[in-house]
Protein backbone atom coordinates (compact mmCIF):
# COMPACT_ATOMS: atom_id res chain seq x y z
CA UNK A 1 93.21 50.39 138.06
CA UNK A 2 95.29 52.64 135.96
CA UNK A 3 92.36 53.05 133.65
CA UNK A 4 90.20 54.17 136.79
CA UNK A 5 92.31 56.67 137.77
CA UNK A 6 93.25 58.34 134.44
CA UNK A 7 89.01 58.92 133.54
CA UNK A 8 88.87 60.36 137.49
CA UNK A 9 88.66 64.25 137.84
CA UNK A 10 89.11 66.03 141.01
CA UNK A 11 85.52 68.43 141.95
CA UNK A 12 87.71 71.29 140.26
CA UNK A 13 88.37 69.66 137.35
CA UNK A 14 84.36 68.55 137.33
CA UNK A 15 83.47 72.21 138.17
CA UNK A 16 85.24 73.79 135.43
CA UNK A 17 84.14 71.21 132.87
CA UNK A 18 80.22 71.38 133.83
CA UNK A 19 81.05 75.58 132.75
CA UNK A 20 82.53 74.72 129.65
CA UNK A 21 79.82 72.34 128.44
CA UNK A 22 77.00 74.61 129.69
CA UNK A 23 78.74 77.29 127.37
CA UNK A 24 78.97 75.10 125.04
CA UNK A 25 75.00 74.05 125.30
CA UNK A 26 73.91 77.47 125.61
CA UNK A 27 76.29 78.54 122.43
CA UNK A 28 74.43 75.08 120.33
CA UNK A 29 70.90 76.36 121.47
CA UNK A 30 71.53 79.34 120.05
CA UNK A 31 72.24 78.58 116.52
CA UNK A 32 69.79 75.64 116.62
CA UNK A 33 66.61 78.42 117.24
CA UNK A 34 68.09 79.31 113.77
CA UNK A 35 68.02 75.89 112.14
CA UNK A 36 65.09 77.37 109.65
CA UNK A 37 66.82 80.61 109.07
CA UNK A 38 70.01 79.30 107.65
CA UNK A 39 68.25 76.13 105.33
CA UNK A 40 66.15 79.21 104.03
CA UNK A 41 69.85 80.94 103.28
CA UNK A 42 70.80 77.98 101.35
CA UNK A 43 67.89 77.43 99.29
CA UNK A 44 68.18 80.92 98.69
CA UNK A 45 71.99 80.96 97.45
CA UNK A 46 71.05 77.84 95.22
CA UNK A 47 68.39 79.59 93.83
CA UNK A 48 70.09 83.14 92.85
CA UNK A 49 72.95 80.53 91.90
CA UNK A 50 70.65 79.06 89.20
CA UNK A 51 68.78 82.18 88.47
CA UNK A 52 72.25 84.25 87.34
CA UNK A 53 73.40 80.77 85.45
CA UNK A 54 69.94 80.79 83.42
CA UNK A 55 70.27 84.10 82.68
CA UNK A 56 73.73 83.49 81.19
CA UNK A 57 73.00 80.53 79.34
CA UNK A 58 69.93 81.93 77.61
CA UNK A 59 72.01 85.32 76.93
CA UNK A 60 75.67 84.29 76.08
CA UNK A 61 76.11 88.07 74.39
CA UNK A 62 75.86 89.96 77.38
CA UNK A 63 77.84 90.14 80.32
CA UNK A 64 75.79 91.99 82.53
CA UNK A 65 74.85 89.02 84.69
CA UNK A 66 78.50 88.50 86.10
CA UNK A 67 79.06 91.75 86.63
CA UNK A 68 76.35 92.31 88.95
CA UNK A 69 77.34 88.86 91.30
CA UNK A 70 80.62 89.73 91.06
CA UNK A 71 79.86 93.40 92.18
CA UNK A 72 77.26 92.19 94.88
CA UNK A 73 80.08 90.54 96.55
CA UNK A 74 82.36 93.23 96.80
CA UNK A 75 79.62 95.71 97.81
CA UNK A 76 78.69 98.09 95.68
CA UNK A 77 75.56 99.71 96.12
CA UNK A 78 73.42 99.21 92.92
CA UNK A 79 74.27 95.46 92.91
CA UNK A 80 73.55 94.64 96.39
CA UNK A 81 69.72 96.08 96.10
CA UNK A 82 69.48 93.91 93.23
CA UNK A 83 70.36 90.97 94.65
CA UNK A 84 68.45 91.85 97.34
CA UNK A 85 65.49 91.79 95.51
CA UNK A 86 65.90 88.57 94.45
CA UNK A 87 66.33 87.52 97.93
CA UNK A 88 62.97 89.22 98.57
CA UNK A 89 61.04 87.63 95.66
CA UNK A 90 62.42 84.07 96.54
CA UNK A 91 61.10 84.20 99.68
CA UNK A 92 57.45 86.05 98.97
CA UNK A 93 57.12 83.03 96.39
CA UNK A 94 58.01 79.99 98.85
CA UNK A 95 55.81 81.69 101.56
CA UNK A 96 59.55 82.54 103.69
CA UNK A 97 58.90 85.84 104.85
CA UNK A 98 57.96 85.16 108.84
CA UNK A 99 61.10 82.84 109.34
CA UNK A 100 63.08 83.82 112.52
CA UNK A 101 65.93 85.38 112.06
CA UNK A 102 69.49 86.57 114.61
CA UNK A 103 68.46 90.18 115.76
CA UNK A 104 71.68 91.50 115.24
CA UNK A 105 70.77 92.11 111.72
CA UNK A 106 67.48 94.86 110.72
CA UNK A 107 65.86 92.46 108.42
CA UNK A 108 65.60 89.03 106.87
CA UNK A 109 66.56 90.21 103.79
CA UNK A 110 69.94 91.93 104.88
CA UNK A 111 70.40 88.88 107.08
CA UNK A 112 70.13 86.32 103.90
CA UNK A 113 72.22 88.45 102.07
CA UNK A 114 74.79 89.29 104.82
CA UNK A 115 74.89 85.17 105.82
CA UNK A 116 75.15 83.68 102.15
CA UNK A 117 77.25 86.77 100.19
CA UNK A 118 78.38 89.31 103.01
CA UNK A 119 80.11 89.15 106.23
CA UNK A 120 77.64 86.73 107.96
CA UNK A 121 77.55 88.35 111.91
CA UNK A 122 80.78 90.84 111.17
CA UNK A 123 78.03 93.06 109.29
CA UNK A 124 76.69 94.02 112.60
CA UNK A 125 79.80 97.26 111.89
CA UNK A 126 77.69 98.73 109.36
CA UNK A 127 74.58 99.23 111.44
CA UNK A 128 76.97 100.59 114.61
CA UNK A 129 78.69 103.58 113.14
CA UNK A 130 80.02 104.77 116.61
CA UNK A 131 81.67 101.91 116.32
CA UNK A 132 85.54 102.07 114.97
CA UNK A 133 86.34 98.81 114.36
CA UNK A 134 84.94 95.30 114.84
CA UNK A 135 87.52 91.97 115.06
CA UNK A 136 86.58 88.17 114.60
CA UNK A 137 89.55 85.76 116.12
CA UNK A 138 88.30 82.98 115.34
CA UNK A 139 84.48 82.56 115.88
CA UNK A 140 84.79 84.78 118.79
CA UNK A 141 83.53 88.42 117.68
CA UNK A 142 84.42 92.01 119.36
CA UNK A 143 83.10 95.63 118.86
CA UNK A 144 85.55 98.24 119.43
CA UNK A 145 83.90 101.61 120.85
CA UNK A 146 85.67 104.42 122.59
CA UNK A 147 85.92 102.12 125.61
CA UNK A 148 87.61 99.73 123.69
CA UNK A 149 87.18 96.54 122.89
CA UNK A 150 84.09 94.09 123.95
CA UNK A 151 82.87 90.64 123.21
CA UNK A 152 79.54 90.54 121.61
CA UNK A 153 77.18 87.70 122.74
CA UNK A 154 77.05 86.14 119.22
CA UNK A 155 79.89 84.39 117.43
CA UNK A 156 80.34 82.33 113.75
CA UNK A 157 78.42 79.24 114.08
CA UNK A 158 81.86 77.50 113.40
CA UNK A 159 84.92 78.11 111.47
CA UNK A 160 84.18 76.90 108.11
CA UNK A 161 81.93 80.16 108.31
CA UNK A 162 84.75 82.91 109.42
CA UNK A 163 87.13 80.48 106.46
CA UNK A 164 84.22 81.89 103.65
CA UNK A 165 84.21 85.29 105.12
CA UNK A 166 88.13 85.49 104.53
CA UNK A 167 87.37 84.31 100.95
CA UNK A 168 84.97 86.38 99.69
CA UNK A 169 86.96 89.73 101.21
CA UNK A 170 89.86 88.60 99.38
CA UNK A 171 87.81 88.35 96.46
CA UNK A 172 87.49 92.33 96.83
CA UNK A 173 90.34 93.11 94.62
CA UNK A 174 91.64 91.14 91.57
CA UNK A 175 95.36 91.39 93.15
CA UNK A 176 94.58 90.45 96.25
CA UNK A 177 96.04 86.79 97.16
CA UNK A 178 95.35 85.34 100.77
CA UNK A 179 96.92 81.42 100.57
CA UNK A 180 98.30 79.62 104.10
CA UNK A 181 101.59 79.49 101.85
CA UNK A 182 102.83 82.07 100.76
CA UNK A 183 100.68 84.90 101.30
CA UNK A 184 98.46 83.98 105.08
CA UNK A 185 97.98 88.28 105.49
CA UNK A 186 95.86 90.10 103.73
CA UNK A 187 95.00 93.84 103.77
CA UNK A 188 92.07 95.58 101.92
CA UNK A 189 89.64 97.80 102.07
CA UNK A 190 85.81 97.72 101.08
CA UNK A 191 83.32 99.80 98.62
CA UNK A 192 82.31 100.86 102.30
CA UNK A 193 85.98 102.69 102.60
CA UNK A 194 86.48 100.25 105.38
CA UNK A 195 89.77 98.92 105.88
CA UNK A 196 90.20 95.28 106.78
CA UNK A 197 93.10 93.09 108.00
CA UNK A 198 93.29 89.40 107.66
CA UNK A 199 95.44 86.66 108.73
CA UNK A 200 95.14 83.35 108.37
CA UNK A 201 96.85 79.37 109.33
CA UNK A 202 99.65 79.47 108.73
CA UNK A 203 100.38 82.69 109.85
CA UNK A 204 97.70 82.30 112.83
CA UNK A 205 97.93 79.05 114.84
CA UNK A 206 94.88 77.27 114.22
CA UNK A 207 92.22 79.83 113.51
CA UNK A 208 91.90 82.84 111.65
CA UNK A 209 91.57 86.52 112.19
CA UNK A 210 89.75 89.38 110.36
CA UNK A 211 89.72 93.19 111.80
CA UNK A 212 87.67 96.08 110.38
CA UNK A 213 88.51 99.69 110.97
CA UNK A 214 86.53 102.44 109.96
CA UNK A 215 87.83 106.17 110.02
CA UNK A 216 85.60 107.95 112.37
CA UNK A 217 86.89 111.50 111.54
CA UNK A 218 85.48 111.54 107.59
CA UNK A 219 86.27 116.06 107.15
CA UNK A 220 89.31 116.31 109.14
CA UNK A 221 89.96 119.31 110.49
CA UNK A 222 91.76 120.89 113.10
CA UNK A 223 88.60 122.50 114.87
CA UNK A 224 87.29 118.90 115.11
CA UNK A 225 90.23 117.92 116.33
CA UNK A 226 90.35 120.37 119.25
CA UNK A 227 86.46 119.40 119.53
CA UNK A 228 87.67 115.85 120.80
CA UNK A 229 90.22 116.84 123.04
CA UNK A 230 93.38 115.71 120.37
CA UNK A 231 94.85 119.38 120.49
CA UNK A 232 93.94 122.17 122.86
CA UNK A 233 91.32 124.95 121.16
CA UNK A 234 94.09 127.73 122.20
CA UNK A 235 96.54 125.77 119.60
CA UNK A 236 94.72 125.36 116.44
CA UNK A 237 96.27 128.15 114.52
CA UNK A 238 99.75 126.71 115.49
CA UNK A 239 99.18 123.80 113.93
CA UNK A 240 97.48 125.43 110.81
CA UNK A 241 100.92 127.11 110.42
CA UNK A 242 103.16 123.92 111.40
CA UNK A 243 101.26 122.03 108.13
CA UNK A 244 101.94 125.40 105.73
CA UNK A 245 105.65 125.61 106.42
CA UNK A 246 107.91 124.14 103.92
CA UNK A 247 109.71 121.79 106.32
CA UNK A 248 109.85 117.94 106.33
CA UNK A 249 108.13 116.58 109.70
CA UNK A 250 106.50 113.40 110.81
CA UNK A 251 103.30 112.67 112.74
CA UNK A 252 104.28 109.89 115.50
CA UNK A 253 103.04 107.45 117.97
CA UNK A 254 102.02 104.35 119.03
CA UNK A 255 98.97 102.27 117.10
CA UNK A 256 95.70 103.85 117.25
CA UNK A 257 96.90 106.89 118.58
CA UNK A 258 95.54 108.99 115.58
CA UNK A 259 98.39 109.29 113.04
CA UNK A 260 96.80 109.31 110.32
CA UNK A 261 93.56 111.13 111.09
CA UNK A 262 96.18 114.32 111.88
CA UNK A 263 98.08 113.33 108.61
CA UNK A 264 94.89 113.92 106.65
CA UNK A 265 94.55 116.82 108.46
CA UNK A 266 97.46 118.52 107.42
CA UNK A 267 96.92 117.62 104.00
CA UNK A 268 93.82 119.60 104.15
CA UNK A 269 95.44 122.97 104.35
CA UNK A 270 97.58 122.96 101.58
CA UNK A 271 95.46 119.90 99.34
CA UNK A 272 93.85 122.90 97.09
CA UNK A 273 97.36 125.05 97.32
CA UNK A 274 98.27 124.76 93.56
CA UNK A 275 101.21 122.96 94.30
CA UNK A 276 101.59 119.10 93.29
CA UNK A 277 101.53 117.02 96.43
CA UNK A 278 102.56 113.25 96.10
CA UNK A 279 100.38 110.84 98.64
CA UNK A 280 102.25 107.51 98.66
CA UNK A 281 101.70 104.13 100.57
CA UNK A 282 101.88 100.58 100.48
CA UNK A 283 98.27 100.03 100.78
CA UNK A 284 95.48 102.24 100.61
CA UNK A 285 94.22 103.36 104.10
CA UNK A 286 92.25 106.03 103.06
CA UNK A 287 90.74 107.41 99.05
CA UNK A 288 92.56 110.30 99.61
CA UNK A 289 91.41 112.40 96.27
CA UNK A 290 87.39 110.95 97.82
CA UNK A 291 88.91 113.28 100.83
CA UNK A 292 89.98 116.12 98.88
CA UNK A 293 88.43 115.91 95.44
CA UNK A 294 89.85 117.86 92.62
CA UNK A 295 93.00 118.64 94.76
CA UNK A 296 96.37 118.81 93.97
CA UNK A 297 97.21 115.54 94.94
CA UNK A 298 98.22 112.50 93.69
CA UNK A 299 97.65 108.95 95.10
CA UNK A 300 99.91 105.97 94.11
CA UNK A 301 100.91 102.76 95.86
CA UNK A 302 104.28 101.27 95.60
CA UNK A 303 105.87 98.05 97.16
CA UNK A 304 109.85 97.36 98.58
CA UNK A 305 112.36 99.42 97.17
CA UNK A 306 110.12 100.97 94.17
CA UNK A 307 109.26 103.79 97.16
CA UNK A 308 112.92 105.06 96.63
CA UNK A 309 114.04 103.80 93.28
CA UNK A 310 111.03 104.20 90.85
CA UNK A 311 108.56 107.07 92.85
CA UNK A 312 111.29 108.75 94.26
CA UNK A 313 112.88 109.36 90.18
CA UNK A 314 109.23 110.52 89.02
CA UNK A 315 108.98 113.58 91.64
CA UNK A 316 110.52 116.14 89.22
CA UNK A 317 109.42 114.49 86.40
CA UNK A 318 105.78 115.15 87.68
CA UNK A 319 106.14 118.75 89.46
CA UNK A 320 106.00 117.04 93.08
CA UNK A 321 106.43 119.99 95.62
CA UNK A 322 105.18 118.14 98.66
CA UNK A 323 105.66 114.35 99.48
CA UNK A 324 103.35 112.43 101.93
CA UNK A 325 103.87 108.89 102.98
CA UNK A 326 101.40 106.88 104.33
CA UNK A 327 103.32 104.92 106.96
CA UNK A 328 107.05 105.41 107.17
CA UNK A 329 108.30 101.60 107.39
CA UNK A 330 111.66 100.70 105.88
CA UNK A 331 111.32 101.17 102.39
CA UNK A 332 109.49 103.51 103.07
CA UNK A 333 112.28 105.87 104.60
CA UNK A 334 114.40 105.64 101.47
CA UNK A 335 111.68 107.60 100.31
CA UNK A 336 111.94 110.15 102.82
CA UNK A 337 115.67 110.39 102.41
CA UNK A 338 115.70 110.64 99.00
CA UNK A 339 112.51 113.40 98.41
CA UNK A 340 114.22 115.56 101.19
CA UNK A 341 117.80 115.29 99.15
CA UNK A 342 116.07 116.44 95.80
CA UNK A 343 114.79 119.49 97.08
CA UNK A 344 111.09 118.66 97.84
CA UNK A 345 110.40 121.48 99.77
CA UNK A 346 107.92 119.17 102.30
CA UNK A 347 108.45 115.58 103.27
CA UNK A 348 106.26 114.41 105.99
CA UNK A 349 104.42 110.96 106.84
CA UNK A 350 103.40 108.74 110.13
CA UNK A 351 105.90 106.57 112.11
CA UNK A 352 105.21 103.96 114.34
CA UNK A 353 107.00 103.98 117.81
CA UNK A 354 106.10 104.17 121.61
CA UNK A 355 108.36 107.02 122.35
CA UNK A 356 109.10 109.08 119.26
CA UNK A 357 111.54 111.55 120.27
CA UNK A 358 114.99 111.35 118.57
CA UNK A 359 113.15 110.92 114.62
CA UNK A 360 116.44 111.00 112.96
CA UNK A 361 117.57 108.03 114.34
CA UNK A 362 114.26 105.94 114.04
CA UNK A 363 114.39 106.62 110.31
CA UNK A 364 117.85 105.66 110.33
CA UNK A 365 117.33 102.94 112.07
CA UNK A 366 114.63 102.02 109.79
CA UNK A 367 116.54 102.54 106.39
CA UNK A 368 119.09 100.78 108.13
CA UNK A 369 117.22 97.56 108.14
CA UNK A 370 117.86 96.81 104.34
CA UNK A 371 120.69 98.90 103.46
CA UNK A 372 123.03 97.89 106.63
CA UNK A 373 125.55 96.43 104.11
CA UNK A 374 126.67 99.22 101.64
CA UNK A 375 125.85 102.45 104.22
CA UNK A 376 127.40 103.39 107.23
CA UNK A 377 125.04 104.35 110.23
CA UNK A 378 126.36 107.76 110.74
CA UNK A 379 126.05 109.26 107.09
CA UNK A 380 122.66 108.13 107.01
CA UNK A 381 121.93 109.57 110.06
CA UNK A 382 123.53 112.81 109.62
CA UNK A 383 121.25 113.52 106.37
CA UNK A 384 118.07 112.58 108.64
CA UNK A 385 119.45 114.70 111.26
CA UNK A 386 119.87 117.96 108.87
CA UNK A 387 116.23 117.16 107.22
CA UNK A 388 113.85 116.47 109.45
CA UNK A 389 112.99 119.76 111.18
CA UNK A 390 109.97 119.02 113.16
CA UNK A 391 107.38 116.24 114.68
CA UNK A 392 104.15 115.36 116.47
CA UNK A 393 104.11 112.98 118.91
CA UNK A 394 100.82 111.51 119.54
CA UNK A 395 99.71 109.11 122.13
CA UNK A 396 96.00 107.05 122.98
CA UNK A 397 95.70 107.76 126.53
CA UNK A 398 92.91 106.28 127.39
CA UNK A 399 90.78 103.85 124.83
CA UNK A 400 89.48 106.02 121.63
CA UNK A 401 91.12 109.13 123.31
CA UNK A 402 93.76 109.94 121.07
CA UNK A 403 96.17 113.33 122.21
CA UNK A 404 98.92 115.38 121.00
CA UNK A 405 101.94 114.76 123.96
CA UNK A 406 104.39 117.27 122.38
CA UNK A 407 105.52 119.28 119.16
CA UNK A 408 109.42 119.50 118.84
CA UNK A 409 111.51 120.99 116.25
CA UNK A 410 115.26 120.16 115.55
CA UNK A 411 118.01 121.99 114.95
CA UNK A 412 121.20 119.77 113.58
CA UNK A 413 124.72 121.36 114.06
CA UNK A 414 127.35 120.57 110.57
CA UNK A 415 129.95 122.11 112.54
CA UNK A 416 130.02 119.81 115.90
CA UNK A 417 127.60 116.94 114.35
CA UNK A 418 125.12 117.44 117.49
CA UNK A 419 121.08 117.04 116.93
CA UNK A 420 119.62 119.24 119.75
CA UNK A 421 114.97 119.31 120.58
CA UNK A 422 113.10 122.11 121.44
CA UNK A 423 109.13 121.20 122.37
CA UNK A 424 107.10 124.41 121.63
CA UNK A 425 104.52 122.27 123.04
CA UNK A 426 104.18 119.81 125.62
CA UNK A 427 100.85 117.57 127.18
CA UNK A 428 100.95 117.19 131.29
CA UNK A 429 99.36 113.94 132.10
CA UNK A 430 99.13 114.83 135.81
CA UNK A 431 97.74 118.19 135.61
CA UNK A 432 95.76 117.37 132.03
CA UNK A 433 96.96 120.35 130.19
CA UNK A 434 99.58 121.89 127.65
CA UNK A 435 102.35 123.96 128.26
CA UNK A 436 104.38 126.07 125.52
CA UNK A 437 107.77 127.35 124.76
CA UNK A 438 108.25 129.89 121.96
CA UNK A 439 111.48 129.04 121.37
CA UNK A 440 112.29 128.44 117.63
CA UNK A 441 116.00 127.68 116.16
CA UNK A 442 117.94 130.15 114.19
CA UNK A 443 118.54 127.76 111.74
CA UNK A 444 114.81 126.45 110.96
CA UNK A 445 113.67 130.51 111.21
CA UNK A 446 116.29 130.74 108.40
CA UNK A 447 114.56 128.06 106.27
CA UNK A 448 111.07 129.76 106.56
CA UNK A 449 112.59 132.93 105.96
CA UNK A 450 113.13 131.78 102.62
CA UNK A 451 109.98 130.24 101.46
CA UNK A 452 107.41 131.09 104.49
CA UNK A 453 108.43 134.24 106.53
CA UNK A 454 104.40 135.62 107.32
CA UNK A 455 103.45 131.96 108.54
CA UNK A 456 106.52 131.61 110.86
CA UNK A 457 106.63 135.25 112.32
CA UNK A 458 102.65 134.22 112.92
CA UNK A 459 103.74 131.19 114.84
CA UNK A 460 106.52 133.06 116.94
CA UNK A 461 104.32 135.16 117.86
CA UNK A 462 101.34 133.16 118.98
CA UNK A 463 103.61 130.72 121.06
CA UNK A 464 104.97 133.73 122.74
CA UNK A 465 101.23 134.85 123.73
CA UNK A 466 100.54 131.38 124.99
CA UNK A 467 103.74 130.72 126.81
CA UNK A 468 103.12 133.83 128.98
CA UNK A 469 99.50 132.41 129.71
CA UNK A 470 100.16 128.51 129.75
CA UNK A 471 104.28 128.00 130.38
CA UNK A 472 105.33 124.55 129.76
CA UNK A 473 106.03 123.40 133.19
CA UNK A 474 110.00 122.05 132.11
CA UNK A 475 111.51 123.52 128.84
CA UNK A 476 112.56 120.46 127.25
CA UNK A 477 116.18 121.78 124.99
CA UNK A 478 118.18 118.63 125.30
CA UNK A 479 121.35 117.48 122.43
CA UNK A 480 119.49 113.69 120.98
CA UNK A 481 121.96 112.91 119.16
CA UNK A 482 125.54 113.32 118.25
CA UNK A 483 127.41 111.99 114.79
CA UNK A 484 130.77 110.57 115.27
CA UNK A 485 132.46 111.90 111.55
């Protein structure tokens, strides 16, 4: 009786399970109509596999064999069109060449090569480059377009397949280690430029996870960023002048809301200046001297506490005027805090947060996190306070719409220990539209005064001329913060 009971299912139960096998069925049929597409990959892996063995065997003195695989499988151009013409005689030979193949890739060769060395179904990113970033979690794949993300009606046949995908983009960079030990996260970037995330068990629960992003904006500039509705057109020489003044600043906001797109962008108008500009990060989002080549800038990566205590002691040493940091995360803002104390006359970077007002403290906060034993709060804060003199706020209002919400500068008091904001500029959801203040602080008009006088009488003067036509609707001049000393 009990046995009767437990196999019973309620017409719900029944209902929901006839779905999930019909899903399943359709899912199976799918990848069966394929059955002769993916034997043909394997015979076709074994046989390059063989060919490139040969070749070594019968030529011990040269290397040029492994190079090639090796380079095929990371990408690069040159080696990819030669193993794709192996591909392409293999198959004219065995008689191959009318096999049915998924239609998400353009031919059977790219879909041999995608399926036995590439990214299997994930390559469908390269042939959509609206597209700004495609995600696998688990089998399950999504496109993400300017209306965000959508399931695509393929998937990984299982996966063992989305396993080998995570193994052959770790195999990108020599360093790179991906293990469900000690290292389950992975990021990287491609010979594409595309930068990819991966996690896997242990660090996801029973499946894993790869995202691709691809920078859509590839000559930033702030005329294309007006031309998609980031910053008004009326503002563009504002913030031409905002990324010339010697002032540290950060560029803030949620994820995805265009950070570093406007970092880059700011970088462009003083890349070429003459003066030595230090772009540092973790790991590398963008190639920024592939950007900006022959600038003035130098690119270097650094991990944990070598951002303050090893590339923070070579900015003298290598005539550093401006310091740029990738993402400002912990270790990060020792950096910050140290370039601004030596004198670098600019310090700026991107900051994560979902309501980045009061800067000061989110660095401090931030530093905070591994230096809460031999600091106190209030010092470190007070030295953010005094050096950070302005920031952008940015926000993604609406999926792939990214937008400027405000431009404030500071203005730190040594005498009563109070942090006080002024927006110049400010984004109206409701009535879709910016508002402006020309108010500027004695004390940061005193800084310019000394290093960029033209650019900042410019920039009082053009927020006066678009206050009168587009006032900001509520001055925002509110004390942030306060140091007790």
């Amino acid at each position: 009786m009990e046995n009767t009971l437990s196999k019973y299912k309620s017409p719900k139960q029944r209902n929901k399970l006839d779905v999930v096998e019909h899903l399943n069925s359709l899912k199976e049929q799918k990848h069966s109509t394929y059955n002769s597409f993916y034997e043909t990959c394997e015979l076709t892996k074994e046989y390059i596999h063989e060919k490139y063995k040969d070749s070594v065997e019968r030529d011990k003195h040269r290397n040029d064999f492994v190079p090639i695989y090796h380079e095929a499988m990371i990408g690069k151009p040159n080696a990819v069109n030669i193993i794709k013409k192996d591909i392409q005689d293999y198959l004219s030979k065995n008689g191959y060449s009318q096999i049915q193949f998924p239609s998400y890739y353009p031919t059977l060769v790219d879909a041999i090569y995608e399926v036995t060395f590439g990214w299997g179904p994930l390559a469908v990113f390269k042939y959509r480059p609206e597209a700004e970033g495609i995600k696998a979690i688990g089998v399950d794949i999504k496109l993400k377009t300017t209306s965000g993300y959508e399931r695509l009606d393929f998937t990984f046949r299982n996966l063992q397949e989305v396993e080998e995908i995570c193994h052959r983009l770790s195999n990108i960079d020599k360093y790179n280690k991906l293990n469900r030990f000690n290292s389950p996260e992975l990021e990287t970037r491609t010979n594409e430029g595309y930068r990819v995330s991966i996690m896997i068990p242990d660090r996801k629960v029973g499946e894993p996870s790869i995202t691709f992003r691809r920078q859509i904006v590839k000559k930033p500039s702030f005329e294309q960023q007006a031309e998609l509705g980031t910053i008004p057109k009326e503002a563009i020489e504002i913030f031409e002048i905002l990324a010339l003044l010697e002032m540290n600043s950060t560029i803030a906001g949620p994820p995805q809301s265009g950070k570093s797109t406007m970092l880059m962008t700011f970088l462009k108008q003083f890349a070429y200046s003459g003066l030595g500009t230090l772009y540092c990060e973790k790991n590398p989002e963008f190639i920024v001297r592939d950007i900006f080549p022959r600038s003035d800038v130098d690119h270097v990566l650094a991990d944990g506490e070598e951002f303050e205590k090893i590339v923070s002691a070579s900015l003298l040493r290598q005539d550093i005027t401006n310091v740029l940091i990738g993402e400002i995360r912990e270790y990060e803002a020792g950096l910050y805090r140290r370039a601004s104390l030596q004198g670098i006359k600019k310090v700026s970077g991107t900051l994560h947060d979902s309501d980045p007002l009061d800067i000061p403290e989110i660095l401090t906060s931030l530093y905070m996190l591994y230096n809460s034993i031999s600091l106190d709060f209030n010092n470190v804060y007070r030295i953010f306070a005094r050096n950070v003199h302005f920031s952008v706020s940015m926000s993604e209002i609406s999926p792939g719409q990214r937008r400027v919400t405000s431009v404030q500068f500071y203005d730190f008091d040594s005498k009563t220990s109070e942090l006080k904001m002024y927006k110049i500029m400010n984004y109206d959801e409701e009535l879709n539209s910016w508002g402006f203040c020309s108010f500027i602080p004695e004390r940061l008009k005193r800084i310019a005064k000394q290093t960029t006088p033209k650019e900042m009488q410019i920039l009082q003067n053009k927020l006066s001329l678009l206050e009168k036509k587009y006032p900001m609707v509520k001055q925002e001049k509110v004390t942030i913060g306060h140091c007790v000393r």
